[in-house]
Protein backbone atom coordinates (compact mmCIF):
# COMPACT_ATOMS: atom_id res chain seq x y z
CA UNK A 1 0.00 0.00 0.00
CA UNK A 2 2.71 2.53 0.78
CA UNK A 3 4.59 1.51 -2.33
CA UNK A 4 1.63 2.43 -4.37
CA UNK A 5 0.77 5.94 -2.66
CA UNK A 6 4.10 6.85 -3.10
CA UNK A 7 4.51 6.18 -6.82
CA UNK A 8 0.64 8.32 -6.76
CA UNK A 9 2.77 10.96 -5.13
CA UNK A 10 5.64 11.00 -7.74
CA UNK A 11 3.29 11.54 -10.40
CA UNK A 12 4.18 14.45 -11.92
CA UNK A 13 1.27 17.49 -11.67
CA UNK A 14 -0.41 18.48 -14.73
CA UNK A 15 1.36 21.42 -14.65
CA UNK A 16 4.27 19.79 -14.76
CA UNK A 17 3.34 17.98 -17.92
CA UNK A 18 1.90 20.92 -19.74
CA UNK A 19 5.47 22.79 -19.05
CA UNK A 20 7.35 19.64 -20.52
CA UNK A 21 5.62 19.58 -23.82
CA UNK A 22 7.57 21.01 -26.85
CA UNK A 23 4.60 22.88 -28.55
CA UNK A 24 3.86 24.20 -24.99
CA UNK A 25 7.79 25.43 -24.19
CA UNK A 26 7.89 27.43 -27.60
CA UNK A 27 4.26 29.00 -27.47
CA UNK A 28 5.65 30.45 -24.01
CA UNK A 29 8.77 31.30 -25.20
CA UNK A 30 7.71 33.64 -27.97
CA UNK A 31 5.23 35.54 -26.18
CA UNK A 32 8.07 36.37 -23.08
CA UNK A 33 10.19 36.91 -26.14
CA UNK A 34 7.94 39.46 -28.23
CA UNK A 35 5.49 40.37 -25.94
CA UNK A 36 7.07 43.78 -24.83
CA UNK A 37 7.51 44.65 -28.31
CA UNK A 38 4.03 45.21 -28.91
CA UNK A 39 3.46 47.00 -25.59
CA UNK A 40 6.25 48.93 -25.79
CA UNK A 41 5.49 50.82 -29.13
CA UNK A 42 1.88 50.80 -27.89
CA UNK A 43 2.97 52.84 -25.13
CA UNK A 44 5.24 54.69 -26.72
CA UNK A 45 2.51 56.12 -29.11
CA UNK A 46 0.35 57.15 -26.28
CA UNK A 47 2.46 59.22 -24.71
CA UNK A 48 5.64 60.60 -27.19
CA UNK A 49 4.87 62.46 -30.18
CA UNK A 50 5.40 60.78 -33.47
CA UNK A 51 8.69 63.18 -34.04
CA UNK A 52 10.05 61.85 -31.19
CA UNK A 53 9.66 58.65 -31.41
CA UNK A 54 12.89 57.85 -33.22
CA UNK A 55 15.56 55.40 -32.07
CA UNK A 56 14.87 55.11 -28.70
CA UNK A 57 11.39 52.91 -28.54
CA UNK A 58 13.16 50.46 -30.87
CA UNK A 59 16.04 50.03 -28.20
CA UNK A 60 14.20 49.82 -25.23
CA UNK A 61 11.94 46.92 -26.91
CA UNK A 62 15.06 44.66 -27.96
CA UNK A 63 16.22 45.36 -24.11
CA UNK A 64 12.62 44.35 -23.35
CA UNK A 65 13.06 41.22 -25.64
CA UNK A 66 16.87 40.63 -24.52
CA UNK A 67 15.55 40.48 -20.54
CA UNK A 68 12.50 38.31 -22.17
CA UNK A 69 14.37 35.44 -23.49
CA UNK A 70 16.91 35.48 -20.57
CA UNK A 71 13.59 35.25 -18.38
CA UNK A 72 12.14 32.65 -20.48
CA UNK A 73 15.56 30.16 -20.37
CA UNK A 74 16.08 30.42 -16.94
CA UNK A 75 12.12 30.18 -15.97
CA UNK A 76 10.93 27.42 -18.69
CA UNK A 77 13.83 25.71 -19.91
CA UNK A 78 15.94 26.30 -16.70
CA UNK A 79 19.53 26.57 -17.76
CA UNK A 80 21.83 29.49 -18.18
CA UNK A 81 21.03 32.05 -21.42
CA UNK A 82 25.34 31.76 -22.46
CA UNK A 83 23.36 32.02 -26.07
CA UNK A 84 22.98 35.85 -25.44
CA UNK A 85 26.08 35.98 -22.96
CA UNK A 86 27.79 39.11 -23.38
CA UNK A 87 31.31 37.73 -22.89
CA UNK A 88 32.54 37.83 -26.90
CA UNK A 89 29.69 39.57 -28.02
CA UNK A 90 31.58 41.89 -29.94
CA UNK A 91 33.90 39.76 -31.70
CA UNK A 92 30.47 37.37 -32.95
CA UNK A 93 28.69 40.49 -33.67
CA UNK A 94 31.35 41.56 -36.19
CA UNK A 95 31.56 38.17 -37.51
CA UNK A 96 28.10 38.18 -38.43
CA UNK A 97 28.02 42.02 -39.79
CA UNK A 98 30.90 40.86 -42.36
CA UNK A 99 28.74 37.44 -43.19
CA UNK A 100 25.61 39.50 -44.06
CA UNK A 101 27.31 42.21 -45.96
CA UNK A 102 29.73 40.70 -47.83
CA UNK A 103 26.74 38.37 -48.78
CA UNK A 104 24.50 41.75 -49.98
CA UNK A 105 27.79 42.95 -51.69
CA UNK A 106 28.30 39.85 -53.66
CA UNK A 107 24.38 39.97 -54.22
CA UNK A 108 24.64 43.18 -56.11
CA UNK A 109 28.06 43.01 -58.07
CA UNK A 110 26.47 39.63 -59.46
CA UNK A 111 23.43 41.40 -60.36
CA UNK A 112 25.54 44.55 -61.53
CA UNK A 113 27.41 42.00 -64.32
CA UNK A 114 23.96 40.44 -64.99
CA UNK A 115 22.91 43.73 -66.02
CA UNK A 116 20.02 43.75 -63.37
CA UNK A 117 21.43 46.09 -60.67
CA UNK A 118 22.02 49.42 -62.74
CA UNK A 119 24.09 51.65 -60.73
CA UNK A 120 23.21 55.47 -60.78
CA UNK A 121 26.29 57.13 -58.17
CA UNK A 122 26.47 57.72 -54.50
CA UNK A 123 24.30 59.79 -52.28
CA UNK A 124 26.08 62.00 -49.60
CA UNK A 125 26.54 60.48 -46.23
CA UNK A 126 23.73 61.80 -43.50
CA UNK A 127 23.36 60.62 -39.76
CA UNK A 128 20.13 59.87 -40.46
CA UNK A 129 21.28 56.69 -42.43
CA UNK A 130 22.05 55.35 -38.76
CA UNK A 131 18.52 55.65 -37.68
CA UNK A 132 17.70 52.69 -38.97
CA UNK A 133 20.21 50.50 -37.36
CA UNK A 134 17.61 50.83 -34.40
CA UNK A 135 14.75 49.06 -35.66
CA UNK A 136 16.88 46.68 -37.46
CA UNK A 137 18.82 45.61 -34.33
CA UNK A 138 15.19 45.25 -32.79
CA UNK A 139 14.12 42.87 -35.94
CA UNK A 140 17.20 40.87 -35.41
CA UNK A 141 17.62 40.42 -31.62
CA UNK A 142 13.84 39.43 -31.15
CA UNK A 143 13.72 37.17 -34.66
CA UNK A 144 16.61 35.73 -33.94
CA UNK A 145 15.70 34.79 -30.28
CA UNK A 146 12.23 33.12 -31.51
CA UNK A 147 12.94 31.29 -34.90
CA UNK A 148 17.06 29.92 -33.62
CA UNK A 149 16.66 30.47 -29.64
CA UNK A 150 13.18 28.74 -29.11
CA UNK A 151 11.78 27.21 -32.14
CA UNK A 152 14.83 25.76 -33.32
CA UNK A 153 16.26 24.94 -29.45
CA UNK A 154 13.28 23.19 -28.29
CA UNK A 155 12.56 21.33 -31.51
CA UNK A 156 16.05 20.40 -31.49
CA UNK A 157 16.18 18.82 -27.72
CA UNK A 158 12.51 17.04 -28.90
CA UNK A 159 13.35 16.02 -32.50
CA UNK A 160 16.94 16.23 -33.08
CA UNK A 161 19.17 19.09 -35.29
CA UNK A 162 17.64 17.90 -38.64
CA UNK A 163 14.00 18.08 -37.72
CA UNK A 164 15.09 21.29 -36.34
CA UNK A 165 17.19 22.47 -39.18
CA UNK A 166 13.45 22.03 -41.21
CA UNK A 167 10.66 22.97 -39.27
CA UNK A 168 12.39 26.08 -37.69
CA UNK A 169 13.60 27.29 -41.14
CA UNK A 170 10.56 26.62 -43.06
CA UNK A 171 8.38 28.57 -40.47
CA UNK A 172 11.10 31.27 -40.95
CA UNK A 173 10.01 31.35 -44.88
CA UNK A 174 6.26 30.87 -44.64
CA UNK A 175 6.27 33.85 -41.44
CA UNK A 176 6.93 36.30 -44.70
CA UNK A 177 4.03 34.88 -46.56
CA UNK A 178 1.45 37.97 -45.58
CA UNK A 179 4.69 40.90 -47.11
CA UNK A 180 3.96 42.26 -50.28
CA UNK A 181 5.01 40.63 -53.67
CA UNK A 182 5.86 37.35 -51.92
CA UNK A 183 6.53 34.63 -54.62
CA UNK A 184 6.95 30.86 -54.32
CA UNK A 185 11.06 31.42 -55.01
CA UNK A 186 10.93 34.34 -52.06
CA UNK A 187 9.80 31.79 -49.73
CA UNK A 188 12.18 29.84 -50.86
CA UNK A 189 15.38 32.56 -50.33
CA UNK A 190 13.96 33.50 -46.77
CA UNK A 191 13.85 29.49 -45.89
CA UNK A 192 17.20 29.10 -47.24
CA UNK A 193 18.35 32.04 -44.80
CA UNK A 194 16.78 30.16 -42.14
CA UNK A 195 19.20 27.22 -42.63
CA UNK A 196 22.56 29.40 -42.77
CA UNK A 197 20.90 31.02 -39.53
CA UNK A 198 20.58 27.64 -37.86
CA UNK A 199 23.90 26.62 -39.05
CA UNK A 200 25.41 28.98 -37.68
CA UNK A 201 23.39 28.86 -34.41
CA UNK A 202 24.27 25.06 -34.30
CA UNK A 203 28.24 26.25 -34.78
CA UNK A 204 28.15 28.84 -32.52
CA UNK A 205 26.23 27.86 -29.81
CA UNK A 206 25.32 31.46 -29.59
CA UNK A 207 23.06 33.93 -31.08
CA UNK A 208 25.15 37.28 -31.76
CA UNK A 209 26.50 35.77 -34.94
CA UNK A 210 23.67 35.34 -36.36
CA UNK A 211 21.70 38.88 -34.69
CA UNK A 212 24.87 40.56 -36.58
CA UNK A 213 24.24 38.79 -40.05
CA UNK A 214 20.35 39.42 -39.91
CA UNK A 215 21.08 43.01 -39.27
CA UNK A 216 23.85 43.45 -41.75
CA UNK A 217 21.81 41.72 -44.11
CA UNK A 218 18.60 44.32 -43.94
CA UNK A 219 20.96 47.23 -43.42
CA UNK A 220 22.80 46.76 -46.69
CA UNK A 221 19.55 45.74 -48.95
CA UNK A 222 18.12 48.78 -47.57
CA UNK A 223 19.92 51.48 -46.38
CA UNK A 224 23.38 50.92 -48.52
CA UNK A 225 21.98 49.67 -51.75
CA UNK A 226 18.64 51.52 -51.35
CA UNK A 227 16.45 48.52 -52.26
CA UNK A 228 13.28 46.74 -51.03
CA UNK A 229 13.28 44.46 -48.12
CA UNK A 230 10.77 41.62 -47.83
CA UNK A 231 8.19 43.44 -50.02
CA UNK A 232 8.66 46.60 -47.84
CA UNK A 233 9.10 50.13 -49.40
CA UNK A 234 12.90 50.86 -50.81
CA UNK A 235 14.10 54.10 -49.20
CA UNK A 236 17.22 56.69 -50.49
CA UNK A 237 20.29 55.12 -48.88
CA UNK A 238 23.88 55.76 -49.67
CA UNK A 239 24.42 54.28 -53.19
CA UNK A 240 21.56 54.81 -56.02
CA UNK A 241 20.85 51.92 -58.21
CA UNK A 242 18.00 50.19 -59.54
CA UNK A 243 16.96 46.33 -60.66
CA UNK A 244 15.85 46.07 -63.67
CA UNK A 245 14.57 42.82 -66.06
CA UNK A 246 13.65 39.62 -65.62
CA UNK A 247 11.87 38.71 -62.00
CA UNK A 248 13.58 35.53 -61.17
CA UNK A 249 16.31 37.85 -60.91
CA UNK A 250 15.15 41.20 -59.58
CA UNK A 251 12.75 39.61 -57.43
CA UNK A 252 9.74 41.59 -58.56
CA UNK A 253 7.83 43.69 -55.45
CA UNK A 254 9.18 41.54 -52.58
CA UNK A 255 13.27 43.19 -53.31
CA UNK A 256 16.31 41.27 -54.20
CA UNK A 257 15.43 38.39 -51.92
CA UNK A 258 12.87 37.15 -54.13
CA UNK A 259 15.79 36.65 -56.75
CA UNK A 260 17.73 33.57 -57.79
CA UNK A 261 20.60 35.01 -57.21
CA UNK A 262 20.41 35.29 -53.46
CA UNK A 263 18.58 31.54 -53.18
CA UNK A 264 21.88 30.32 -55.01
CA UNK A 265 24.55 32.43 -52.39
CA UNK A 266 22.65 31.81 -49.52
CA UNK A 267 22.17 28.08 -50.21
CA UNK A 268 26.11 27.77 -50.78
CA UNK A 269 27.18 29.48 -47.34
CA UNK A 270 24.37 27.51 -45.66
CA UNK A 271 25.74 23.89 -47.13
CA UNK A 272 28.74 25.43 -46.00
CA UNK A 273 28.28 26.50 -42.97
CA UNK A 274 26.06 23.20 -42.56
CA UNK A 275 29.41 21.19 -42.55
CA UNK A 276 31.47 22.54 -40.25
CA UNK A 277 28.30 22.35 -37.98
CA UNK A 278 27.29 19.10 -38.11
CA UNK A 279 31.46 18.18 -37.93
CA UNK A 280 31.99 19.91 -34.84
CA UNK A 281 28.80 17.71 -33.57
């Protein structure tokens, strides 16, 4: 009789259970991640002007999200956050900026001697092409934390690094289904992103590498080469150029990652970058 009360006693609480399963663990860890983005721009909105409401909202949310997924790791999946440890932080971050710019840069010039990417000269350098380094580190910090941090980490203890590899990289493509212009090869570019993301998560162990890439990615599309970015509006940035031709390798409305071109770069670093992970496992 004891015997059996005390294996009733070691069964674990429905609580317990609910916090164990996978789909459970990631659900909570994207709404501790993003939730204060939301709040914070609703707030932000009620009570700052619109003219000043530059920079700083966008760095007080990716705190908000940094002190999220920290909360989130050490509350759900109790261990240590040494993914977003600051110790190197510097050294991965500038890793990753050269990875996603010299990937943009070799973007273009293949365009450029395709004849897509028509240069047209070089705007004068402003401050105000900073500004969006803000929002961008914002974008990168919180999608990097949800897609590679929880999606990809839980999946991967459940599953395994393949499984993961997939299902975290093919939600990363079909999240950009709802942008503007999105085509069938766009999905396709974004997913293949995904993987070198992963890849490099599974490397690295650590998420600053790939925050850096993400933002040097968006950064250079944008702001250097002054194209569209996942179907969202091209601005002025510092060089003047335009895509012009064919689709498959302009990429239509969505920007430059809706080209071949990209799909075909991306998909090399990733196998790449693929090999040294799954070595070093």
């Amino acid at each position: 009789m004891e015997n059996t009360l005390s294996m009733a006693n070691d069964k674990p609480s429905l609580a317990s259970r609910l916090m164990a399963h996978p789909l459970i663990r990631i659900v909570l860890g994207l709404v501790l991640t993003f939730a204060a983005v939301p709040l914070t721009m609703i707030v932000a909105s009620q009570l700052v002007a619109k003219p000043y409401r530059i920079v700083w909202p966008q760095l007080l949310a990716a705190v908000l999200v940094w002190f999220g997924y920290r909360y989130y790791l050490r509350r759900v999946e109790k261990r240590q956050p040494t993914e977003l440890a600051t110790a190197g932080m510097a050294r991965e971050l500038g890793a990753g900026l050269l990875l996603g710019g010299a990937l943009v840069a070799l973007t273009f010039a293949l365009l450029g001697a395709l004849g897509v990417y028509r240069f047209g000269g070089v705007n004068p350098f402003s401050v105000m092409m900073l500004v969006p380094l803000a929002e961008l580190a914002l974008v990168g910090l919180a999608e990097e934390a949800m897609f590679r941090g929880v999606i990809f980490g839980v999946t991967e203890r459940s599953l395994g690094s393949k499984a993961a590899l997939v299902i975290s990289s093919l939600v990363f493509g079909l999240g950009h289904l709802p942008n503007e212009g999105v085509s069938f090869l766009a999905v396709g570019v974004i997913t293949a992103y995904g993987v070198l993301q992963a890849a490099l998560y599974m490397k690295t162990r650590r998420l600053w590498v790939c925050i850096g890439s993400h933002v040097a990615w968006n950064y250079c599309v944008s702001t250097v080469f002054s194209a569209t970015v996942s179907g969202h509006a091209a601005t002025d940035g510092l060089l003047r150029g335009e895509l012009v031709g064919n689709t498959l390798l302009t990429g239509g409305v969505f920007g430059v990652e809706g080209s071949l071109i990209p799909l075909l770069l991306i998909t090399a670093a990733a196998l790449y970058c693929l090999r040294n992970a799954f070595r070093r496992a």
